[in-house]
N, C-alpha and C. Protein backbone atom coordinates (compact mmCIF):
# COMPACT_ATOMS: atom_id res chain seq x y z
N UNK A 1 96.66 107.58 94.08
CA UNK A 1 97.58 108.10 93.08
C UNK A 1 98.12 106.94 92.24
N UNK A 2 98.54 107.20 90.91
CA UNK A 2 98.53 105.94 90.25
C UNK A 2 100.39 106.22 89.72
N UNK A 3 101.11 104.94 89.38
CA UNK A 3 102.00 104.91 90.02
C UNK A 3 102.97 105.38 88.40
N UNK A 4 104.12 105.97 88.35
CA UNK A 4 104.09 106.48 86.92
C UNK A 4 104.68 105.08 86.15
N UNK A 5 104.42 105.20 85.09
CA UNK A 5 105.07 104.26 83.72
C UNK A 5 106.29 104.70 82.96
N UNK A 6 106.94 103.86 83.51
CA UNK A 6 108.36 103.69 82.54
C UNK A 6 107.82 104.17 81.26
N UNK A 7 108.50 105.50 80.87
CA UNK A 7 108.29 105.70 79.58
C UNK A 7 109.03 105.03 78.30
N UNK A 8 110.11 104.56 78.70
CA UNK A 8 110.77 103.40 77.85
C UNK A 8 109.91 102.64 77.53
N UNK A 9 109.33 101.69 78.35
CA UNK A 9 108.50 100.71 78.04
C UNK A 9 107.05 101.03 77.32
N UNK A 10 106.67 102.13 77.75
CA UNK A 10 105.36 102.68 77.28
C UNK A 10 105.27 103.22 75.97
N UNK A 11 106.25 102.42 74.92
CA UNK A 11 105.94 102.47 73.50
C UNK A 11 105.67 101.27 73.42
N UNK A 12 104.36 100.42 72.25
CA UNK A 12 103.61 100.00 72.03
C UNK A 12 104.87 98.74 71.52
N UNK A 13 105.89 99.03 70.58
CA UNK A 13 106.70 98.21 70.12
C UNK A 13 108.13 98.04 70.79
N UNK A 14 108.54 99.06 71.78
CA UNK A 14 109.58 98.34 72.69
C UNK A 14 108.52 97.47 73.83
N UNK A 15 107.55 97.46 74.22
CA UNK A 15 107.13 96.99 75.11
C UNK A 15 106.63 95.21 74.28
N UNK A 16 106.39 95.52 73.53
CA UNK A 16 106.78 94.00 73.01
C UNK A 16 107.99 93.36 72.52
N UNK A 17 108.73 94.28 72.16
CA UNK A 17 110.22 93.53 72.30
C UNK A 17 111.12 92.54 73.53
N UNK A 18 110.69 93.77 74.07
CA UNK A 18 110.78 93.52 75.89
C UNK A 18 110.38 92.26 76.47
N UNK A 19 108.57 91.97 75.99
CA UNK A 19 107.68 90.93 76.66
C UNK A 19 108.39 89.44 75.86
N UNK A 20 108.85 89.82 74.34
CA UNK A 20 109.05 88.12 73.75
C UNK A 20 110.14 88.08 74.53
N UNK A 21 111.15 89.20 74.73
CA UNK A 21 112.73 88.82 75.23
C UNK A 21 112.59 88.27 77.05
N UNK A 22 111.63 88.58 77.77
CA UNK A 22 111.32 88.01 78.73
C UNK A 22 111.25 86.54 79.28
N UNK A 23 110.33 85.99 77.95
CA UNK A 23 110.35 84.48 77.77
C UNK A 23 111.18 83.65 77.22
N UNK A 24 112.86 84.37 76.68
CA UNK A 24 113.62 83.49 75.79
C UNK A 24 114.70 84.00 76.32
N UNK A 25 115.69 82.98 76.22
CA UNK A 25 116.98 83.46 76.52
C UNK A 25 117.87 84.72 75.71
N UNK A 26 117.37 84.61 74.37
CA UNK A 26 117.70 85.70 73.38
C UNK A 26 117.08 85.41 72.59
N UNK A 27 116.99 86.38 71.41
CA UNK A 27 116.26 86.33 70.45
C UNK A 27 116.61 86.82 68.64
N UNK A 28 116.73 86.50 67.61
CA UNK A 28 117.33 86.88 66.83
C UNK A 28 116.91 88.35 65.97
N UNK A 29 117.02 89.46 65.43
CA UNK A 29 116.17 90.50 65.12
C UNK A 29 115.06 89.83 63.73
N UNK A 30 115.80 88.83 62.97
CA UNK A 30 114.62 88.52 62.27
C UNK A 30 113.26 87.94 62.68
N UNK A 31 113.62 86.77 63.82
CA UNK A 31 112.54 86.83 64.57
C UNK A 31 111.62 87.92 65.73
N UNK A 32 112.34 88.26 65.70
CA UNK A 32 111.38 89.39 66.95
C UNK A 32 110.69 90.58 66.00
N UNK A 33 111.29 90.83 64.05
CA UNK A 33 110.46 91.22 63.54
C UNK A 33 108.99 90.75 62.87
N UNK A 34 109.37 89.49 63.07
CA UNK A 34 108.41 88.41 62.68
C UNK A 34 107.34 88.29 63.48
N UNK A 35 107.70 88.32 64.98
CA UNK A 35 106.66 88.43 65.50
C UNK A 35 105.74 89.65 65.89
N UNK A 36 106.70 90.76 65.46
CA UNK A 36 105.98 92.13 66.07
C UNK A 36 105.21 92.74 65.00
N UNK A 37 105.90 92.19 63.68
CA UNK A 37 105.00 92.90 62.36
C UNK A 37 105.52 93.92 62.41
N UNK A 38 106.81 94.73 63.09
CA UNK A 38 107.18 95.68 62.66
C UNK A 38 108.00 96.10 61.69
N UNK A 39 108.52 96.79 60.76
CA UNK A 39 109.71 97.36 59.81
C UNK A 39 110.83 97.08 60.81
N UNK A 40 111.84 96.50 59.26
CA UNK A 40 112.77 96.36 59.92
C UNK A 40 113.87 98.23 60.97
N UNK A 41 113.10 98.86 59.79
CA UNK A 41 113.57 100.33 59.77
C UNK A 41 113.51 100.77 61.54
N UNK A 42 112.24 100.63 62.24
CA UNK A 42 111.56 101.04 63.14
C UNK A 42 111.84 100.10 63.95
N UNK A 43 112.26 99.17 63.56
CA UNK A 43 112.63 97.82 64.98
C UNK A 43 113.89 97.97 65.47
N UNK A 44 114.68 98.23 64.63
CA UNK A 44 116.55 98.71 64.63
C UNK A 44 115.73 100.38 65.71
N UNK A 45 115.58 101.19 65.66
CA UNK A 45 115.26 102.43 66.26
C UNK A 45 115.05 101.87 68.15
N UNK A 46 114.35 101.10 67.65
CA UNK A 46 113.29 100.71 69.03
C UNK A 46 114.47 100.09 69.91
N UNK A 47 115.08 98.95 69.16
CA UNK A 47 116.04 98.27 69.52
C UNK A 47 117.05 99.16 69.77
N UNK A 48 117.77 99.52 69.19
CA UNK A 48 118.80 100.55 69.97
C UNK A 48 117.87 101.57 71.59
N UNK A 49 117.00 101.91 70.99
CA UNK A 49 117.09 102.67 72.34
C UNK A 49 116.88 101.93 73.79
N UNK A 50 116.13 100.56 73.48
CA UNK A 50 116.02 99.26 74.85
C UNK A 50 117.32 99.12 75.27
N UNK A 51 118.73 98.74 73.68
CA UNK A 51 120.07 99.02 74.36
C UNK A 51 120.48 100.35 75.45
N UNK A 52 120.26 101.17 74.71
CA UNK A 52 121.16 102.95 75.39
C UNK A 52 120.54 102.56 76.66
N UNK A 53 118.89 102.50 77.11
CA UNK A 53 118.69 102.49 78.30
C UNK A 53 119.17 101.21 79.51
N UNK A 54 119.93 100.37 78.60
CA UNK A 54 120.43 99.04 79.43
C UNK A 54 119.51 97.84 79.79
N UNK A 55 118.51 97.85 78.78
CA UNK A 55 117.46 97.29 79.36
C UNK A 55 117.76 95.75 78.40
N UNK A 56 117.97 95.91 76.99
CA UNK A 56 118.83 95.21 76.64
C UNK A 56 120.37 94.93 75.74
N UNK A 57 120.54 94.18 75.66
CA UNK A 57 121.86 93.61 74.38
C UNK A 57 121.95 93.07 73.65
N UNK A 58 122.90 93.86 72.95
CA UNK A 58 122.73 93.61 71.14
C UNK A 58 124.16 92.88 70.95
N UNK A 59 123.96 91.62 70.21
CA UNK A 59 125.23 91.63 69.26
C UNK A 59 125.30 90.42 67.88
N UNK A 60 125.94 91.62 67.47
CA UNK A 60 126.12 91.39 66.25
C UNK A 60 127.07 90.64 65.85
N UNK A 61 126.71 89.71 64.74
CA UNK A 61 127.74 88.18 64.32
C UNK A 61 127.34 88.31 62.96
N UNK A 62 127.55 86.87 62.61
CA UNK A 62 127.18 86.25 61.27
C UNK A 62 126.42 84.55 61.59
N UNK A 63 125.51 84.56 60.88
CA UNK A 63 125.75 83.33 60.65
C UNK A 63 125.81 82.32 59.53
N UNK A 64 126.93 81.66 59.54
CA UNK A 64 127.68 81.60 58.09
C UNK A 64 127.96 82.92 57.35
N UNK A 65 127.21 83.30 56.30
CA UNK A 65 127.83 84.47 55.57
C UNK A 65 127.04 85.78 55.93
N UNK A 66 125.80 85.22 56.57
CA UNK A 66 124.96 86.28 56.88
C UNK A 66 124.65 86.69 58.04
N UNK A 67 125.12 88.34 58.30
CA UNK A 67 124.82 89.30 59.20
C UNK A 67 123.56 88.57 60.23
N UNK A 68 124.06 88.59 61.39
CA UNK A 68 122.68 88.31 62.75
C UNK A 68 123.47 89.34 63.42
N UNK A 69 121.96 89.76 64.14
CA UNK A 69 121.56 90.48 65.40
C UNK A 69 121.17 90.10 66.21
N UNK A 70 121.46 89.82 67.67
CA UNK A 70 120.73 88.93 68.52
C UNK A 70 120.31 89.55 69.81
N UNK A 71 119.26 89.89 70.77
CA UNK A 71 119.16 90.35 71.71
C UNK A 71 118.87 89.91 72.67
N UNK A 72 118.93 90.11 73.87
CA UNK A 72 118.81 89.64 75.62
C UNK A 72 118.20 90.62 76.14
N UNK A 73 117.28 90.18 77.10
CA UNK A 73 116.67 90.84 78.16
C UNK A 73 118.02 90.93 79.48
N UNK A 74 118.50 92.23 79.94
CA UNK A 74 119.26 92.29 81.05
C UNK A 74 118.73 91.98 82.00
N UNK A 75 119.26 91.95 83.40
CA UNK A 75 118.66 91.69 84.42
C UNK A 75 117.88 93.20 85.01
N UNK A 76 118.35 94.63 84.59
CA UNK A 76 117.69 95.41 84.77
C UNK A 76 116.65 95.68 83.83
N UNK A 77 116.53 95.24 82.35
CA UNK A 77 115.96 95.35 81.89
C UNK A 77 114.01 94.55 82.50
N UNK A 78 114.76 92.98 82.95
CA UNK A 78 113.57 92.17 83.28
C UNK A 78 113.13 92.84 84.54
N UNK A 79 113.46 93.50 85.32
CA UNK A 79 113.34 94.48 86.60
C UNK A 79 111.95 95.54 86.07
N UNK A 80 112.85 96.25 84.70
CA UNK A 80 111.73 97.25 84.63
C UNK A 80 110.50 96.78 83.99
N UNK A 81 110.47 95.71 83.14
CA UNK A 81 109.62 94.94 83.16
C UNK A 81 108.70 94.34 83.93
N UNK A 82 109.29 94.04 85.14
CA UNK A 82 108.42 93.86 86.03
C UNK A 82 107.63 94.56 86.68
N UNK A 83 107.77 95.93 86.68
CA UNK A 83 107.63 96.97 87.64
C UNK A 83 106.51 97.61 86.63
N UNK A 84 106.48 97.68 85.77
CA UNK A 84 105.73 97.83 84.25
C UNK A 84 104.28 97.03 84.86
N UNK A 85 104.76 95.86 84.58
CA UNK A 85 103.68 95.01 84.83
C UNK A 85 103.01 95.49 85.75
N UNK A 86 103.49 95.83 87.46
CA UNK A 86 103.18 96.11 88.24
C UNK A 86 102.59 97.07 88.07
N UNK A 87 102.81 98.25 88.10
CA UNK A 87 102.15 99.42 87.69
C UNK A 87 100.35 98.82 86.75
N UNK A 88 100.70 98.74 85.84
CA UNK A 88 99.61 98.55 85.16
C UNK A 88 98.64 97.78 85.97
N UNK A 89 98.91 96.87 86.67
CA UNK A 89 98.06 96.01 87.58
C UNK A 89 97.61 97.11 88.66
N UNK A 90 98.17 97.92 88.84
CA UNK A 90 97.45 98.75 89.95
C UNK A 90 96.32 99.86 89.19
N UNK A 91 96.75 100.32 88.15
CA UNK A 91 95.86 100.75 87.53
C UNK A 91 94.50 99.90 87.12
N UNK A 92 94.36 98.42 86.48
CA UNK A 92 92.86 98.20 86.55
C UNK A 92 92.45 97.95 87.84
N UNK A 93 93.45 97.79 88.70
CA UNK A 93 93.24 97.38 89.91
C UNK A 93 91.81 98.43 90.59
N UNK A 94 92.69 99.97 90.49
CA UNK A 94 91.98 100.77 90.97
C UNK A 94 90.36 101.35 90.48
């Protein structure tokens, strides 16, 4: 039996939000659009819902005159991440 997938994670662009915020202590939203190639429109969407589920955190500043967004991988967030991973490994596994 194969083991189910976090459906949070199992969108194509929170699951890369997720993977850069894994490797960095935080991350800024201009960069994490930079790297995903996504709209900013659809990255704000994605991003809020990684927040609601606690997976990560958002906050909002300035720097100097201009508006930043910055995000963190939680510690439950890097959990379901892991378990993600896991899963999938049992699947080519099998």
């Amino acid at each position: 039996m194969f083991p189910k997938l976090d459906p949070i994670l199992h969108s194509e662009l929170r699951l890369a939000v997720v993977s850069l915020l894994a490797g960095v202590e935080s991350a800024d939203f201009t960069y994490i659009k930079k790297q995903t190639g996504a709209t900013a429109g659809n990255l704000s969407v994605q991003i809020e819902k990684l927040s609601t589920a606690g997976y990560i955190t958002v906050e909002k500043g300035f720097k100097g005159k201009m508006p930043c967004t910055t995000c963190s991988l939680t510690p439950e967030g890097l959990e379901a991440f892991r378990k993600y991973v896991d899963a999938l490994k049992e699947y080519i596994s099998t």
